[in-house]
Protein backbone atom coordinates (compact mmCIF):
# COMPACT_ATOMS: atom_id res chain seq x y z
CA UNK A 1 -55.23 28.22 63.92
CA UNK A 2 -58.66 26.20 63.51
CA UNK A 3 -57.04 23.26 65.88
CA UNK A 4 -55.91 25.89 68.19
CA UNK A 5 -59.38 27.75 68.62
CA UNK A 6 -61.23 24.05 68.75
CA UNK A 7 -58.72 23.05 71.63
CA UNK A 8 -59.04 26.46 73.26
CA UNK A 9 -62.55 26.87 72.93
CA UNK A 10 -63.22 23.64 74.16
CA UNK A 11 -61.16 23.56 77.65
CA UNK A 12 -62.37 27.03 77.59
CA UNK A 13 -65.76 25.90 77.97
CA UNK A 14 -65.35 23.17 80.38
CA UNK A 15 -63.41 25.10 82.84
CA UNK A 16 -65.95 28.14 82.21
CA UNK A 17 -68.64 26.12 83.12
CA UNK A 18 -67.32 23.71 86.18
CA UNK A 19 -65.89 27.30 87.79
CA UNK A 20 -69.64 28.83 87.02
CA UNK A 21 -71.80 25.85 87.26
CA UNK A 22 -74.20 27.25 84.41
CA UNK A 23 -74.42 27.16 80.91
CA UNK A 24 -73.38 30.45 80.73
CA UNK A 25 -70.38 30.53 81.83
CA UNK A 26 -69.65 27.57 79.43
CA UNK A 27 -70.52 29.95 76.67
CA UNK A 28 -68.12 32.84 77.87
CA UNK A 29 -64.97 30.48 78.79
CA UNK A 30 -65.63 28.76 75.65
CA UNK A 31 -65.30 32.23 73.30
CA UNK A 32 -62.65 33.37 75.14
CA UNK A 33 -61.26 30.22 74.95
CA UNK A 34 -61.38 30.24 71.26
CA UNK A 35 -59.70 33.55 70.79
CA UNK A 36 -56.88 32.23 73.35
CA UNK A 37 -56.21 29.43 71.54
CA UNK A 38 -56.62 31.14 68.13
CA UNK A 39 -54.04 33.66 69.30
CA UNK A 40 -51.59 30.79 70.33
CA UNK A 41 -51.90 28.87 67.91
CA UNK A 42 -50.85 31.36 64.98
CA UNK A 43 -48.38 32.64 67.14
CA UNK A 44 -46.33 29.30 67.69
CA UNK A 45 -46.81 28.43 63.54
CA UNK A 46 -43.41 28.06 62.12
CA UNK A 47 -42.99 30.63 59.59
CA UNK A 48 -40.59 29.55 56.60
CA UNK A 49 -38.65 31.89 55.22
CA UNK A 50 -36.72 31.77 52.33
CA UNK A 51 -39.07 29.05 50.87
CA UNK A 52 -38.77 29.03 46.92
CA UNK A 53 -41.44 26.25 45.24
CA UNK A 54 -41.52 25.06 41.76
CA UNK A 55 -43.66 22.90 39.57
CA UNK A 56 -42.26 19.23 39.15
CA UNK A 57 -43.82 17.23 36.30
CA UNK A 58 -42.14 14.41 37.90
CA UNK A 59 -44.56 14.47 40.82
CA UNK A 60 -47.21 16.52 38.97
CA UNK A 61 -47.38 19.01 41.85
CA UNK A 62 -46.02 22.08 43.75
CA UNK A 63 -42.54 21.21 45.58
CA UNK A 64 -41.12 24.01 48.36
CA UNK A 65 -38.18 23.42 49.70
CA UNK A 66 -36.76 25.19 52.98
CA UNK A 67 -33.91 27.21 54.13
């Protein structure tokens, strides 16, 4: 979501402010922006379910696996 709001609020803020031609309207496209691509962002995520993890001492670390 953090890439999403960083893209977002950054074309949000460019376009805001070339369509305004003030600072100001840089602020407000870049906040909406933000939220936009916030929104987006954790709306496209893949969500896994069925995931089951376990502990392997092989690799010293959490494994999931996917269904």
């Amino acid at each position: 979501m953090a890439k999403g709001a960083v893209i977002g609020g950054a074309g949000g803020a460019l376009i805001g402010g070339i369509a305004s031609h003030s600072a100001g309207g840089a602020v407000v496209g870049g906040v909406v922006g933000a939220a936009a691509g916030a929104i987006v962002a954790d709306a496209t995520r893949p969500r896994h379910r069925g995931t089951r993890c376990h502990y392997s001492s092989v690799l010293n670390k959490r494994v999931c696996s996917y269904k």
